[in-house]
C-alpha atoms as a PDB file:
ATOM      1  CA  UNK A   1      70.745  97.730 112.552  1.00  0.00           C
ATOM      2  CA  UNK A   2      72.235  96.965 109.084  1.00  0.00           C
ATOM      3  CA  UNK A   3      76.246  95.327 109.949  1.00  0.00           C
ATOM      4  CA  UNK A   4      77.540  97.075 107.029  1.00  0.00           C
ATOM      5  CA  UNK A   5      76.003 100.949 107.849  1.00  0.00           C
ATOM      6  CA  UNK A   6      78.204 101.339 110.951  1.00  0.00           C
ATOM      7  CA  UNK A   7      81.162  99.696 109.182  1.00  0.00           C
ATOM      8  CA  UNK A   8      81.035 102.034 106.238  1.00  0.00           C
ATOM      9  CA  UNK A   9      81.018 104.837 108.714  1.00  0.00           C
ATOM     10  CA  UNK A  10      83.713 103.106 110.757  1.00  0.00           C
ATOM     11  CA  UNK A  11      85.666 102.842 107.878  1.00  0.00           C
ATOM     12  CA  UNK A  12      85.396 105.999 106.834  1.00  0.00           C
ATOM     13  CA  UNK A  13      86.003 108.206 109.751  1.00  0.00           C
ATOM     14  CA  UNK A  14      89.506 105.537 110.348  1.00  0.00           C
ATOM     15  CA  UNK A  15      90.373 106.264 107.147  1.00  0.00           C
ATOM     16  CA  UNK A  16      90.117 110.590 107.602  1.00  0.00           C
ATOM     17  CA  UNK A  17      91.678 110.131 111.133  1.00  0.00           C
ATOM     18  CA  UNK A  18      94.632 108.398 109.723  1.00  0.00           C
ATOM     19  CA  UNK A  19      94.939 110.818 106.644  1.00  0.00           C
ATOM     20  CA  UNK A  20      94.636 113.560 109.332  1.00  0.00           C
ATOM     21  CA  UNK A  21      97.453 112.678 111.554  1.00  0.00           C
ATOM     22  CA  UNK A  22      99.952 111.401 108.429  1.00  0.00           C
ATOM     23  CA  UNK A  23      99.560 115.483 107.470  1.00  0.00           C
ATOM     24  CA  UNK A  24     100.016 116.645 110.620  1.00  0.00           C
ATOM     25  CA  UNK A  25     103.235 114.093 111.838  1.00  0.00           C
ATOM     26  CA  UNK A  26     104.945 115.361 108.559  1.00  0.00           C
ATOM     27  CA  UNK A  27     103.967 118.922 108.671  1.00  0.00           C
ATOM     28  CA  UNK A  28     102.609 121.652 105.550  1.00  0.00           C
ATOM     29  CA  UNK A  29     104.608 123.869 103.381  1.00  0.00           C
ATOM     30  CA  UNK A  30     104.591 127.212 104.317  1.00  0.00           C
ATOM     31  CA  UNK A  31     101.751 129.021 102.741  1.00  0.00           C
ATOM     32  CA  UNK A  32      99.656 126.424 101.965  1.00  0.00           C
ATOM     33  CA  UNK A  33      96.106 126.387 102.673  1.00  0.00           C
ATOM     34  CA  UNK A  34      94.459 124.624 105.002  1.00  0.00           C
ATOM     35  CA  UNK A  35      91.743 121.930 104.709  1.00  0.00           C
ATOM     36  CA  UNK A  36      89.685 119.641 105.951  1.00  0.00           C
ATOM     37  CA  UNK A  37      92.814 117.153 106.729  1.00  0.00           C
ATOM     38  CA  UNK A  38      94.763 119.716 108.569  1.00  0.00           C
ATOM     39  CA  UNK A  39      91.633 119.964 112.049  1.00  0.00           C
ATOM     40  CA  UNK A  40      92.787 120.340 114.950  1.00  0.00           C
ATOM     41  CA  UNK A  41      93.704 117.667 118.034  1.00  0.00           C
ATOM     42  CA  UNK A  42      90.092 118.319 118.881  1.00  0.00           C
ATOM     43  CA  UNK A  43      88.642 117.641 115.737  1.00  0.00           C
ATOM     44  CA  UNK A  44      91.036 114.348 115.324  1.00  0.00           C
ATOM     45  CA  UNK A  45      89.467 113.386 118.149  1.00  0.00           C
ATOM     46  CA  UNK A  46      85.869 113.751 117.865  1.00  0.00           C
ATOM     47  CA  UNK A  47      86.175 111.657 113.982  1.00  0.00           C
ATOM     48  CA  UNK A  48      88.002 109.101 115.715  1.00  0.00           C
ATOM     49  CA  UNK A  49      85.276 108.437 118.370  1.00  0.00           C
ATOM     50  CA  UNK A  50      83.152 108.730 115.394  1.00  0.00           C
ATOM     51  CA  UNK A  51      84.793 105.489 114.259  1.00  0.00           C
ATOM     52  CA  UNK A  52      85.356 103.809 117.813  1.00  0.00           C
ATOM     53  CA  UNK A  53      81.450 104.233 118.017  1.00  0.00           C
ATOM     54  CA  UNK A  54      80.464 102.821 114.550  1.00  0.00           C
ATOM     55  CA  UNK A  55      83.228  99.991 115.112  1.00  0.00           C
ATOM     56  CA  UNK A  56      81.433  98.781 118.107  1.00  0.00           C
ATOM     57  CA  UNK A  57      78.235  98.409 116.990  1.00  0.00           C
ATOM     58  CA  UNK A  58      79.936  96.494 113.535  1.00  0.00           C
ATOM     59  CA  UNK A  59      81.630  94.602 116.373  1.00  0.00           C
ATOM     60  CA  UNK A  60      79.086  93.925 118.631  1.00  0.00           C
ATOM     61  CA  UNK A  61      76.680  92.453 115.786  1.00  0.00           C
ATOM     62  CA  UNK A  62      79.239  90.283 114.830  1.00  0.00           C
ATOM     63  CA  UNK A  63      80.151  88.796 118.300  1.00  0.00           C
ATOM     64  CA  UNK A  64      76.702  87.790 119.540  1.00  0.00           C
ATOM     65  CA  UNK A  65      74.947  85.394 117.171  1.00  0.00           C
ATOM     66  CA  UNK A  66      71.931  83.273 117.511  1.00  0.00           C
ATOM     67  CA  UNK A  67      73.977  80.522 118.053  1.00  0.00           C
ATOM     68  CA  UNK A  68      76.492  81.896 120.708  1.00  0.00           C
ATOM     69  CA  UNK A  69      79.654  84.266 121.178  1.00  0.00           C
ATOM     70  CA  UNK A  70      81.783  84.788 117.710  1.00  0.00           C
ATOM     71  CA  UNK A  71      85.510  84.810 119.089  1.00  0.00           C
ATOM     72  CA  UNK A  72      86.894  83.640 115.464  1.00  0.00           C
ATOM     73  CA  UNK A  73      90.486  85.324 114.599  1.00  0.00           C
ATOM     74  CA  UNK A  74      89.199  88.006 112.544  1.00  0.00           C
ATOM     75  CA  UNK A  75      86.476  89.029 115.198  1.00  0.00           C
ATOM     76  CA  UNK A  76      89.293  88.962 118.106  1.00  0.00           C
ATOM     77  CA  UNK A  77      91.536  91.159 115.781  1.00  0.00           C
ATOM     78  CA  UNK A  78      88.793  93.681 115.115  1.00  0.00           C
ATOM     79  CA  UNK A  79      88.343  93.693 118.806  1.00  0.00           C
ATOM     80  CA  UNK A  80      92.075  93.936 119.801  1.00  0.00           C
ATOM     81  CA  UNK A  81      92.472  96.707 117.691  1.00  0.00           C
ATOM     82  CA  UNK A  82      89.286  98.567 118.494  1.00  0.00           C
ATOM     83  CA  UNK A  83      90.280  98.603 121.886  1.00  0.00           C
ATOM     84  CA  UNK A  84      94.146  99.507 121.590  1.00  0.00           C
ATOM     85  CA  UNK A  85      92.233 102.808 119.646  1.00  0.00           C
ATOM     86  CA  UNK A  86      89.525 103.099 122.317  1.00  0.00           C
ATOM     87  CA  UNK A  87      92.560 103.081 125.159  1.00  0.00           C
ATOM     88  CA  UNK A  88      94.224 105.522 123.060  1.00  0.00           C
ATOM     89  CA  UNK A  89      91.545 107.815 123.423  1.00  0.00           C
ATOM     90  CA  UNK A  90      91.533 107.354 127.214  1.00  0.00           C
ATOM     91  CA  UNK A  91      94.310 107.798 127.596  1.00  0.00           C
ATOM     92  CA  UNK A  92      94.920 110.861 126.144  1.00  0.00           C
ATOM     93  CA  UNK A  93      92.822 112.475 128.564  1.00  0.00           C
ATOM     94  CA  UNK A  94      95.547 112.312 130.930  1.00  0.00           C
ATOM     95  CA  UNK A  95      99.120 111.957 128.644  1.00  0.00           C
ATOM     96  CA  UNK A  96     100.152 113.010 125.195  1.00  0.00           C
ATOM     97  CA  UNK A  97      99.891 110.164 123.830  1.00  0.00           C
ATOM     98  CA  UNK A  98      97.520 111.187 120.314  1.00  0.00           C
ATOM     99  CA  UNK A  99     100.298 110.446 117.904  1.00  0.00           C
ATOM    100  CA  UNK A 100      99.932 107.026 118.528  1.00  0.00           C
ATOM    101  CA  UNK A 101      96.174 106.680 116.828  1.00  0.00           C
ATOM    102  CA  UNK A 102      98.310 106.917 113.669  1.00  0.00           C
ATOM    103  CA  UNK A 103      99.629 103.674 114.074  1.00  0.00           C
ATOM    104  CA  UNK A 104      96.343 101.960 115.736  1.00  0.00           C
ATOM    105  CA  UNK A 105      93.855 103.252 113.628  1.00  0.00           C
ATOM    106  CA  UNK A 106      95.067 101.657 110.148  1.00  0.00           C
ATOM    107  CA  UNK A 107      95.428  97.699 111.927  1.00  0.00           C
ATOM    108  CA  UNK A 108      91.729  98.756 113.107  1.00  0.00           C
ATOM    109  CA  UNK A 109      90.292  99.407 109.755  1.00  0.00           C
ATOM    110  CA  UNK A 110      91.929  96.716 108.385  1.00  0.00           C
ATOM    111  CA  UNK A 111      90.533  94.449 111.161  1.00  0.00           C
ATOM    112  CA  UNK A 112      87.455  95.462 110.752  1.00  0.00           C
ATOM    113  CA  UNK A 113      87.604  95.138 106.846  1.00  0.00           C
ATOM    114  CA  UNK A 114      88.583  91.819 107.241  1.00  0.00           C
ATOM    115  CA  UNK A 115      85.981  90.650 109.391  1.00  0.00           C
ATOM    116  CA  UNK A 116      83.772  91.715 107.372  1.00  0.00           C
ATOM    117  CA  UNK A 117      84.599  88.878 104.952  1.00  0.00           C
ATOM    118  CA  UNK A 118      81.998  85.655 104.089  1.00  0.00           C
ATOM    119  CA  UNK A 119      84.282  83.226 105.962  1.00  0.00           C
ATOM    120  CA  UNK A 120      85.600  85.473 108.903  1.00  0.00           C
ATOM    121  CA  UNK A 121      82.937  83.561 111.361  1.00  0.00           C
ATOM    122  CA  UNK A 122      83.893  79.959 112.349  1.00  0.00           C
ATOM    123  CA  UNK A 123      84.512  79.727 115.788  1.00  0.00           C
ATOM    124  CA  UNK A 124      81.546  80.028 118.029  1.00  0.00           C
ATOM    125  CA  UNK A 125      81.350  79.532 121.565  1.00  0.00           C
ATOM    126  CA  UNK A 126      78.567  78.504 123.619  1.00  0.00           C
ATOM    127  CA  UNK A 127      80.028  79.619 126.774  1.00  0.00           C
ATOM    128  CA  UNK A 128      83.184  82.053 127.337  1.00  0.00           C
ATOM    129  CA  UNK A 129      85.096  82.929 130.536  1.00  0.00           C
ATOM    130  CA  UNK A 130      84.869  86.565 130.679  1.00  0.00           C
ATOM    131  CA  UNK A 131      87.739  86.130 133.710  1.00  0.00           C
ATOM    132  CA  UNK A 132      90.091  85.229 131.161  1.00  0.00           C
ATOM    133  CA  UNK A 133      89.410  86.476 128.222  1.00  0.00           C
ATOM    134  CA  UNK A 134      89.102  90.024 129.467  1.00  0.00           C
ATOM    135  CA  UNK A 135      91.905  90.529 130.957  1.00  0.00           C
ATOM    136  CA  UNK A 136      93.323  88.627 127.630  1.00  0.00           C
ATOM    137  CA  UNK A 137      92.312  90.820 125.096  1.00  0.00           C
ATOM    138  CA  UNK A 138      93.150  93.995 127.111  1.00  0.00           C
ATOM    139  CA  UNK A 139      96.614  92.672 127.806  1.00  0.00           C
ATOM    140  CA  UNK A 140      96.936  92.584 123.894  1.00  0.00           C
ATOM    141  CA  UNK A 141      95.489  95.783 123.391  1.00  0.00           C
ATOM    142  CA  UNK A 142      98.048  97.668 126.151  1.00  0.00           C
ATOM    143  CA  UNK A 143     101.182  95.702 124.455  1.00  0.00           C
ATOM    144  CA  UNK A 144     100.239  96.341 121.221  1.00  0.00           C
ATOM    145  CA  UNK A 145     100.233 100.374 122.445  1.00  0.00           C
ATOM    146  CA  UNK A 146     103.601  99.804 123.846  1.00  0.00           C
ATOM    147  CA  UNK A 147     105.031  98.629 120.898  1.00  0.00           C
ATOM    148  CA  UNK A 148     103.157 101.136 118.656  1.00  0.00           C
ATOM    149  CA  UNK A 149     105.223 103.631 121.317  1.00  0.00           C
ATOM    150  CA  UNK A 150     108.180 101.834 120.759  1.00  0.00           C
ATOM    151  CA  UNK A 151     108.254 102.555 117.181  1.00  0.00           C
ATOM    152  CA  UNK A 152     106.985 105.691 117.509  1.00  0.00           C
ATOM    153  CA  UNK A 153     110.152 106.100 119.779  1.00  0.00           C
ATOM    154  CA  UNK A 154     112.505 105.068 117.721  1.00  0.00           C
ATOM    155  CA  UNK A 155     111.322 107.296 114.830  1.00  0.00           C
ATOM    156  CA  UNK A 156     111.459 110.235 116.805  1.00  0.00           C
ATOM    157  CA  UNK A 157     115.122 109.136 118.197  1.00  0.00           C
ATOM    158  CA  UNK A 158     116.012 108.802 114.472  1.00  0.00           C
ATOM    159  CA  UNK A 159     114.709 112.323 113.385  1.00  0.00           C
ATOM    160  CA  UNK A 160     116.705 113.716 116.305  1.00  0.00           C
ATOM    161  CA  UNK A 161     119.992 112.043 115.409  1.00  0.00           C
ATOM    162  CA  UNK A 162     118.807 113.899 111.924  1.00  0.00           C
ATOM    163  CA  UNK A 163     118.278 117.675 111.272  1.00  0.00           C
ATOM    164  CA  UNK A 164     117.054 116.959 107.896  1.00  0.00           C
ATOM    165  CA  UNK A 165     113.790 115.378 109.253  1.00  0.00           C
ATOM    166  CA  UNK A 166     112.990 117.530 112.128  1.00  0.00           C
ATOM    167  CA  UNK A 167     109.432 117.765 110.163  1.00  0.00           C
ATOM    168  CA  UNK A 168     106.826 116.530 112.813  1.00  0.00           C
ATOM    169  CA  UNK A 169     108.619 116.466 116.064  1.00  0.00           C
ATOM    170  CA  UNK A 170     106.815 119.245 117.437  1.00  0.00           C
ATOM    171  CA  UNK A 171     104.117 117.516 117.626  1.00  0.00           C
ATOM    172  CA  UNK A 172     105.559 115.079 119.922  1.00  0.00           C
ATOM    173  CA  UNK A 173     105.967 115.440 123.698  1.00  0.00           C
ATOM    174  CA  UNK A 174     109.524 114.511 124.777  1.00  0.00           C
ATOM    175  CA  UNK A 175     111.709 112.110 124.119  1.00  0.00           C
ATOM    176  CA  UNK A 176     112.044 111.295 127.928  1.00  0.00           C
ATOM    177  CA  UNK A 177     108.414 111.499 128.210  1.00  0.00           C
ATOM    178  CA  UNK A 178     107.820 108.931 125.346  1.00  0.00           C
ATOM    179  CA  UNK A 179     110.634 106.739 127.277  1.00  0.00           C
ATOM    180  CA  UNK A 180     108.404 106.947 130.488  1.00  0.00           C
ATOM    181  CA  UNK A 181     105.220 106.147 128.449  1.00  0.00           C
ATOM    182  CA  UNK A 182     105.789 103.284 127.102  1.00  0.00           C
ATOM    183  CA  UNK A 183     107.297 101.639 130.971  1.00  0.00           C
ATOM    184  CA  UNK A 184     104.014 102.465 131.770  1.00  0.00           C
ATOM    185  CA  UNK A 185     102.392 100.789 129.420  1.00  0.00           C
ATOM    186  CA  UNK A 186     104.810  98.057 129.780  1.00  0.00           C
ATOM    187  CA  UNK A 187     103.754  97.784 133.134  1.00  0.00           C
ATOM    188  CA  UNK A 188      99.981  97.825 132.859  1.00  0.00           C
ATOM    189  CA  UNK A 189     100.319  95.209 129.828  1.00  0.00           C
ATOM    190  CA  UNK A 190     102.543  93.021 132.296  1.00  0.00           C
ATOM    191  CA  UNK A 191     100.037  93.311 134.749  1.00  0.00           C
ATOM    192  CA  UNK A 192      97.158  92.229 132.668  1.00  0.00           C
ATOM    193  CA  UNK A 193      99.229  89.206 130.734  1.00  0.00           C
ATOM    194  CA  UNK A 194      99.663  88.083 133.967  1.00  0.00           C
ATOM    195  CA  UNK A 195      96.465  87.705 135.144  1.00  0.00           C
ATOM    196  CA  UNK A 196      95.696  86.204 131.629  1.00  0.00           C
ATOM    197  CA  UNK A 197      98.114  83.443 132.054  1.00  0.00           C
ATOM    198  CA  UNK A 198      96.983  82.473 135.793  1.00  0.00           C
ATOM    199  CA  UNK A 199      93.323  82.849 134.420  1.00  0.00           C
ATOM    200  CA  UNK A 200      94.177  80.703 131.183  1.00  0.00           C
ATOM    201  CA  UNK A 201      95.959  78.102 133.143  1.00  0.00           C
ATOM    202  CA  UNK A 202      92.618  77.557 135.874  1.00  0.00           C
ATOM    203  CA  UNK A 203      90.168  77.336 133.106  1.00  0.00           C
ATOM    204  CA  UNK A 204      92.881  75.203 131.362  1.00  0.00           C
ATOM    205  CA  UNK A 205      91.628  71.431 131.049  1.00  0.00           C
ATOM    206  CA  UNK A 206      93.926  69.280 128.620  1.00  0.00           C
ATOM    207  CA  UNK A 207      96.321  71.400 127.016  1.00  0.00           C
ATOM    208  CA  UNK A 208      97.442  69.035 124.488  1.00  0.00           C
ATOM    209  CA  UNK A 209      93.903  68.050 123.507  1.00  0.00           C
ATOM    210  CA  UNK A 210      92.705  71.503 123.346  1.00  0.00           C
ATOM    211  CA  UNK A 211      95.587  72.429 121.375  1.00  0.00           C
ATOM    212  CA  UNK A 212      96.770  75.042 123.084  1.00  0.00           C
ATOM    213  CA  UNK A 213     100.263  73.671 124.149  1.00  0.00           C
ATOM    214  CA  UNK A 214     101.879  76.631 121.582  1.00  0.00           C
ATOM    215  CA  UNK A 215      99.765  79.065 122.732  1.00  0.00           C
ATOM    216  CA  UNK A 216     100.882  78.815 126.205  1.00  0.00           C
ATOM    217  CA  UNK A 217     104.485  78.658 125.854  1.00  0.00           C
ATOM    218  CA  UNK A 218     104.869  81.444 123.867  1.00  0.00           C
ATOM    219  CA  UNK A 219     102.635  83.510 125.889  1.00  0.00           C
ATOM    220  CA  UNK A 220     104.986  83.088 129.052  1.00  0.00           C
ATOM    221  CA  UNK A 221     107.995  83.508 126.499  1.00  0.00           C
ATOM    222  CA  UNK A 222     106.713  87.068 125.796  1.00  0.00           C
ATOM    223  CA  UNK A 223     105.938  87.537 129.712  1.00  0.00           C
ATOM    224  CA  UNK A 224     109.599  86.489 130.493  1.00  0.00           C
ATOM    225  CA  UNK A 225     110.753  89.214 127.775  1.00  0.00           C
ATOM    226  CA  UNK A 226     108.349  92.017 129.131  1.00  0.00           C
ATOM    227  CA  UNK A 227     109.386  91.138 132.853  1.00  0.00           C
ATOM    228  CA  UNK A 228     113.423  90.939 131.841  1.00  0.00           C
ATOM    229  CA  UNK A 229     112.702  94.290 130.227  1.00  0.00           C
ATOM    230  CA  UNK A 230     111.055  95.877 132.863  1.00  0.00           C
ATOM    231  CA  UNK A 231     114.393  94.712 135.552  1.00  0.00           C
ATOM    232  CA  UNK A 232     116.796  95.565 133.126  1.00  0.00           C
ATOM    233  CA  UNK A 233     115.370  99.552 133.053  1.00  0.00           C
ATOM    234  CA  UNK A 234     115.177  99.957 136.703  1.00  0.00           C
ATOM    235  CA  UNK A 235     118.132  97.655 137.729  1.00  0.00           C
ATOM    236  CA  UNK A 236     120.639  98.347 134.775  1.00  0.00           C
ATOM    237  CA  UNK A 237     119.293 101.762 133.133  1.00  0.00           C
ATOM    238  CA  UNK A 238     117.960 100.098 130.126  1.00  0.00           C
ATOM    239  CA  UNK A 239     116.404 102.363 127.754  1.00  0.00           C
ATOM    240  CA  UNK A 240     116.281 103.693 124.186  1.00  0.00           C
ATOM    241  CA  UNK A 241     117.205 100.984 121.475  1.00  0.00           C
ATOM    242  CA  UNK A 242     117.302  98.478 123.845  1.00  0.00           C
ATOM    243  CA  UNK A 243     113.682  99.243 125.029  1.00  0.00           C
ATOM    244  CA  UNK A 244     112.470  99.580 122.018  1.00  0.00           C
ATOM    245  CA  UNK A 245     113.808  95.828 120.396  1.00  0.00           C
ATOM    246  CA  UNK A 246     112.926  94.209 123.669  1.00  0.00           C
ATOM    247  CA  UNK A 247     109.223  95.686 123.582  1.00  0.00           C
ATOM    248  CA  UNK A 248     108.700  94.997 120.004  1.00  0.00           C
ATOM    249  CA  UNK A 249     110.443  91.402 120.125  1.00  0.00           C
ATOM    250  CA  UNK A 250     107.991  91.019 123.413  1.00  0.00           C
ATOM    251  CA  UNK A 251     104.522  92.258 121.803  1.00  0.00           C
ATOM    252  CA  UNK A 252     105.968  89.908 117.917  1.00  0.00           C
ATOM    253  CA  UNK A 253     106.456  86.493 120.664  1.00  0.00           C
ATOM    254  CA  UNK A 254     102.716  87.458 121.486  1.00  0.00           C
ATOM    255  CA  UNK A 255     100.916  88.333 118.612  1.00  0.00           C
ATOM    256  CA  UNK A 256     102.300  84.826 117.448  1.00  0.00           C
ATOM    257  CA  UNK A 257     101.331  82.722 120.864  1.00  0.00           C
ATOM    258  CA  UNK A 258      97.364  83.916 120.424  1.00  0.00           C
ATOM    259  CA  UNK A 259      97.149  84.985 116.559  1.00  0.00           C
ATOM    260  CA  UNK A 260      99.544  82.710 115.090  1.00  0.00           C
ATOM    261  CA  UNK A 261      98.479  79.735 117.145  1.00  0.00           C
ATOM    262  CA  UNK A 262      94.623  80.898 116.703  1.00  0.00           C
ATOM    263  CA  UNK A 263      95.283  81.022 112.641  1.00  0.00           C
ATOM    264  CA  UNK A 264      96.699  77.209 112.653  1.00  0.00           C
ATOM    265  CA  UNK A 265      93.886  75.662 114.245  1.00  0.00           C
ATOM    266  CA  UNK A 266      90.977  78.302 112.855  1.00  0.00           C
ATOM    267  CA  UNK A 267      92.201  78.200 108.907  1.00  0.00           C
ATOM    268  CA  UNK A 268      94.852  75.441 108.235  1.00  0.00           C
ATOM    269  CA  UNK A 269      93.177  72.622 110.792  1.00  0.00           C
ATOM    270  CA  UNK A 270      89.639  74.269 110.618  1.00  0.00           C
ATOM    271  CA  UNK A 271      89.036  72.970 114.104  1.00  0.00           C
END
């Protein structure tokens, strides 16, 4: 199959989804007509597996090459993101949680824009651990959800401290509800950077000479926030603001021990 055909229609059906949700979160004038933006939750979701199905195969033809397993930055960040949408989809099965493909489906079309570029594939591996880098890259994926419910909780706590912007909380469960979603995702993404790091640190040879040193400290600095988090809710009552700064100063520590460390060595060293 032709790489850019699914991308196109990847791209595509991202960019409707988002434009769908943006109307819907901020509501339509009274008496306006309806069109092909304003589908229902249904309809949302049936473009956005649209797009979840064209990413993979995009992704899929970019990770397998003749040569080995493509797991450059730009091919792990169109991955990440395809499966923080993928979970969102999942998971909405079982909790309201559809608002947050507004905030996961634009880093996933811009991921899988960018990996489209000529010099987006340098890193090939012969051999991978699927032990560790599974439970890596869905540990991302879950954290990045919980801070995309983070700010998605703050907004909301913002509108309500606001009767002028009211416009879109309907369709939001909650606000005690989005509180207990995100703990839960907290939880799950604890769970999984944990078996990461344990993973990592068995498969883990030289870290200084596999440059990696970074990498590691930062990704137990961002477990140590997630984990202080999680005892401060259900020792102290921690919750609202304070949630929301320690999830998004959390997921920020880790986006910079895997993506920031990745960057260094993949486009500044070019090792």
């Amino acid at each position: 199959m032709n790489l850019l055909l699914p991308a196109l229609i990847a791209i595509v059906a991202y960019t409707i989804a988002i434009a769908m949700q943006w109307r819907s979160l901020n509501g339509r004038p009274d008496g306006a007509t309806v069109g092909v933006l304003d589908g229902s939750p249904t309809t949302l979701r049936v473009v956005t597996i649209v797009a979840v199905l064209a990413h993979l195969a995009t992704w899929w033809q970019q990770l397998v090459t003749p040569t080995g397993y493509d797991f450059g930055i730009f091919v792990v960040a169109s991955t990440v993101n395809w499966i923080a949408v993928l979970l969102v989809l999942v998971f909405s099965l079982r909790s309201p949680i559809e608002n947050l493909l507004l905030l996961v489906c634009p880093p996933a079309l811009l991921a899988l824009a960018a990996s489209l570029l000529p010099f987006a594939h340098s890193n090939v591996l012969t051999q991978v651990e699927p032990e560790h880098i599974v439970p890596s890259l869905l540990a991302y994926s879950v954290l990045f959800l919980a801070a995309c419910q983070a700010v998605l909780l703050a907004v909301q706590d913002r509108r309500l401290r606001n009767s002028k912007s009211l416009i879109g909380l309907r369709l939001l469960p909650p606000l005690q509800v989005m509180e207990n979603l995100l703990f839960e995702l907290l939880w799950a993404g604890l769970v999984l950077l944990s078996i990461a790091i344990v993973t990592g640190l068995l498969y883990l040879d030289d870290m200084f000479e596999q440059h990696v040193v970074h990498h590691a400290v930062l990704s137990m600095s961002s477990w140590l926030v997630f984990a202080v988090l999680l005892w401060g809710r259900y020792t102290l009552g921690w919750r609202g603001t304070t949630a929301v700064r320690w999830t998004i100063v959390g997921y920020l520590i880790l986006a910079l021990a895997y993506f920031g460390s990745k960057a260094v060595v993949e486009l500044l060293l070019q090792r």
